[in-house]
C-alpha atoms as a PDB file:
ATOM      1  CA  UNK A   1      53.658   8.918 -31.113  1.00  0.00           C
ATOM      2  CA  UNK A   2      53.110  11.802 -27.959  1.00  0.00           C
ATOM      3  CA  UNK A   3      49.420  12.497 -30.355  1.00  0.00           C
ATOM      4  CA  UNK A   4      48.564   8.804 -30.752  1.00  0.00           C
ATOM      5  CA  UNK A   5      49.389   8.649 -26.548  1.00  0.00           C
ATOM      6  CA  UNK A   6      47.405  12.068 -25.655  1.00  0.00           C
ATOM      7  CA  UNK A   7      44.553  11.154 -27.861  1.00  0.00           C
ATOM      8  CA  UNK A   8      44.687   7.513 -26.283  1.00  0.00           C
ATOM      9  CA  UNK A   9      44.836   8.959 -22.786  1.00  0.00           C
ATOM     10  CA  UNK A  10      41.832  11.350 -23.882  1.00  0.00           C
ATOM     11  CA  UNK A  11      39.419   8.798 -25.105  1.00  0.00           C
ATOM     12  CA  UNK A  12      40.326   6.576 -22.014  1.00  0.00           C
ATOM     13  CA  UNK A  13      38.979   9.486 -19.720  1.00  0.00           C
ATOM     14  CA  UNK A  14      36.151  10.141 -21.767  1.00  0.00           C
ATOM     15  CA  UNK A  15      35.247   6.168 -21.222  1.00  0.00           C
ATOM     16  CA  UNK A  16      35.715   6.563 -17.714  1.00  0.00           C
ATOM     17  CA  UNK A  17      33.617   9.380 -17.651  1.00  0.00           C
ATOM     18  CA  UNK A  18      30.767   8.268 -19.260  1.00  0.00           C
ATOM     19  CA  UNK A  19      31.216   4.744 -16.892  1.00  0.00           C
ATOM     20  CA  UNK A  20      31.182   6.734 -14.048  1.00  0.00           C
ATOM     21  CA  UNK A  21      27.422   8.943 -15.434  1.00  0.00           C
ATOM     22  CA  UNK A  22      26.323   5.399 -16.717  1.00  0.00           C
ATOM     23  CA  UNK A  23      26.750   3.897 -12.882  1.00  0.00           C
ATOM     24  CA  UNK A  24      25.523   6.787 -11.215  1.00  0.00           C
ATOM     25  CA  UNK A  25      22.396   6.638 -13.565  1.00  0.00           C
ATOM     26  CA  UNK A  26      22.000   2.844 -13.144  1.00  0.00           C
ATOM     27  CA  UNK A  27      22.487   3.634  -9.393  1.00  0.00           C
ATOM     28  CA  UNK A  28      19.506   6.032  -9.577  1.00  0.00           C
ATOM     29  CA  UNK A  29      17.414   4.053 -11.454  1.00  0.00           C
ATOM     30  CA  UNK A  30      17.922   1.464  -8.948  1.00  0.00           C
ATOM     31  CA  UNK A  31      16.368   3.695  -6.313  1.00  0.00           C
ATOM     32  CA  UNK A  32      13.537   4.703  -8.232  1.00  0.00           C
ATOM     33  CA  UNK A  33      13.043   1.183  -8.851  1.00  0.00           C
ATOM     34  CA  UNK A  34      12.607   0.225  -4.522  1.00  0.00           C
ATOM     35  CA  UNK A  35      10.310   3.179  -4.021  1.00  0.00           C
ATOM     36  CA  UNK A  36       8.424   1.751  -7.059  1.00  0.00           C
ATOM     37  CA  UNK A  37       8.261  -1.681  -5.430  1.00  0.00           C
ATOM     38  CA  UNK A  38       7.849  -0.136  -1.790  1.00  0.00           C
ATOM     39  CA  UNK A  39       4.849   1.627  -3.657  1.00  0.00           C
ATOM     40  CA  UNK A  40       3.325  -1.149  -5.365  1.00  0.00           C
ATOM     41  CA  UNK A  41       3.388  -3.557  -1.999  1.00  0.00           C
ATOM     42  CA  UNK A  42       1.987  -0.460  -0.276  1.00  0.00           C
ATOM     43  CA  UNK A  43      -0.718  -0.207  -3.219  1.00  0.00           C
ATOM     44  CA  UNK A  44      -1.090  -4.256  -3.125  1.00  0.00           C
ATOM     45  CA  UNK A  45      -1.545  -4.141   0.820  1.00  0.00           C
ATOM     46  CA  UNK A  46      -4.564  -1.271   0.668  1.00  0.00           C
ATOM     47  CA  UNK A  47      -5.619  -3.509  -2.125  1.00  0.00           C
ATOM     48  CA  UNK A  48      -5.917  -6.605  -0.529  1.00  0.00           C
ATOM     49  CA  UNK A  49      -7.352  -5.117   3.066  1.00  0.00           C
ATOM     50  CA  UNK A  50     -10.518  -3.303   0.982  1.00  0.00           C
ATOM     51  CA  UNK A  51     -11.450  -6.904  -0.847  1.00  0.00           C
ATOM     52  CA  UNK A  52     -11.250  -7.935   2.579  1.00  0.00           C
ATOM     53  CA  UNK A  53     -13.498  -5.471   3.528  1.00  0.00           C
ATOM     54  CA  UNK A  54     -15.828  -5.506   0.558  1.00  0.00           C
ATOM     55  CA  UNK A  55     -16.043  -9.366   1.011  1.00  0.00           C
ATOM     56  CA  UNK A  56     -15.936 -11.659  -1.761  1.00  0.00           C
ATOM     57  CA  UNK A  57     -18.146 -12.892  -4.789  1.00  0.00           C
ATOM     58  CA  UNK A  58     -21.332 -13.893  -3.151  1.00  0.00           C
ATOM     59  CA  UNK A  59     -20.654 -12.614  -0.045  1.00  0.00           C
ATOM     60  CA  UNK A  60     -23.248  -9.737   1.344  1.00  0.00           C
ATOM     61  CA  UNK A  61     -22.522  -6.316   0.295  1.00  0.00           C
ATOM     62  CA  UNK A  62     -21.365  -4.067   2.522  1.00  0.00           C
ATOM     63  CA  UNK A  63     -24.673  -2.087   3.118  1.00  0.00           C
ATOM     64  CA  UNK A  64     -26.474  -5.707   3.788  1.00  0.00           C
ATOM     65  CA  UNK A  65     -23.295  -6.284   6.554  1.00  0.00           C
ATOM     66  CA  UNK A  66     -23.821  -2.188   7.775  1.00  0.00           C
ATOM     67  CA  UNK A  67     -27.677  -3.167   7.380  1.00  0.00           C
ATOM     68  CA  UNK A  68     -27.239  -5.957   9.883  1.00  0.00           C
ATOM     69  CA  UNK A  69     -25.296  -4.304  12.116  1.00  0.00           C
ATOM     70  CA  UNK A  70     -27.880  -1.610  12.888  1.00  0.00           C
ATOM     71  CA  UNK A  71     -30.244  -4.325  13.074  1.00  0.00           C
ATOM     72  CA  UNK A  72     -28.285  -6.187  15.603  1.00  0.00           C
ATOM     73  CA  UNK A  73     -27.689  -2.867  17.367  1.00  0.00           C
ATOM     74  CA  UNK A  74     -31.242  -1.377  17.553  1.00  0.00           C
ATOM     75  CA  UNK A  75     -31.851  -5.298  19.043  1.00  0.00           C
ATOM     76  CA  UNK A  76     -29.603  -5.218  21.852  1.00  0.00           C
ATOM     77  CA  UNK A  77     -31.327  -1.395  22.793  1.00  0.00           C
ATOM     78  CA  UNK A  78     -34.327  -3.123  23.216  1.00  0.00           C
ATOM     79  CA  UNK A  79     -32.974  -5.832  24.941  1.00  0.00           C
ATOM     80  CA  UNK A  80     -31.225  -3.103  27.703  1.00  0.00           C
ATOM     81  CA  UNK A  81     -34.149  -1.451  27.592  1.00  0.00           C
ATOM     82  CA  UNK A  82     -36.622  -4.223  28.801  1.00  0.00           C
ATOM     83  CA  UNK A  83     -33.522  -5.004  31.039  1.00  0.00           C
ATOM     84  CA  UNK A  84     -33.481  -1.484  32.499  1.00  0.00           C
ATOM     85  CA  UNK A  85     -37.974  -1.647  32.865  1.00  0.00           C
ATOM     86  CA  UNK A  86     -37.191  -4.930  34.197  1.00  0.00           C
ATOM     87  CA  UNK A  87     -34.891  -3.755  36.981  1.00  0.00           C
ATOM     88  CA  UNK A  88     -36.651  -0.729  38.221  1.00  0.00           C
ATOM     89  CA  UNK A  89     -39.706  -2.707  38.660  1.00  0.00           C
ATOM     90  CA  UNK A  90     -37.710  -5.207  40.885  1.00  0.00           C
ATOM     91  CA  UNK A  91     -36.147  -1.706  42.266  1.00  0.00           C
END
């Protein structure tokens, strides 16, 4: 009867032992888990801001938009420019 009670006792700690590594794994796993997710809304986010950027189907490309905005640049020089002849002859 003492055996049948020591082995008991025995496989009762090695159930709580492996319960206790089982938790601490699932506990782990849960962590790597968030970071995943933080990862993956971080990765969704950059994701989401470059289609943004790029534009979407139909849309100009981005060298037509960068195109444009030297264009529109290069304009407004002139325009101080003429602005600036315009003003010293008044001057």
């Amino acid at each position: 009867m003492a055996k049948e009670s020591t082995t008991y006792d025995e496989r009762l700690r090695d159930l709580e032992a492996e319960a206790f590594r089982t938790g601490r794994t699932l506990a782990e796993h849960s962590e790597q888990l968030a970071t995943i997710g933080e990862q993956q809304r971080t990765a969704f986010g950059n994701i989401d801001s470059l289609a943004n950027a790029v534009g979407a189907p139909g849309d100009r490309s981005i060298t037509q938009r960068l195109d444009g905005i030297e264009h529109a640049v290069g304009t407004m020089g002139d325009a101080i420019g003429s602005m600036q002849r315009l003003l010293v002859a008044l001057g």
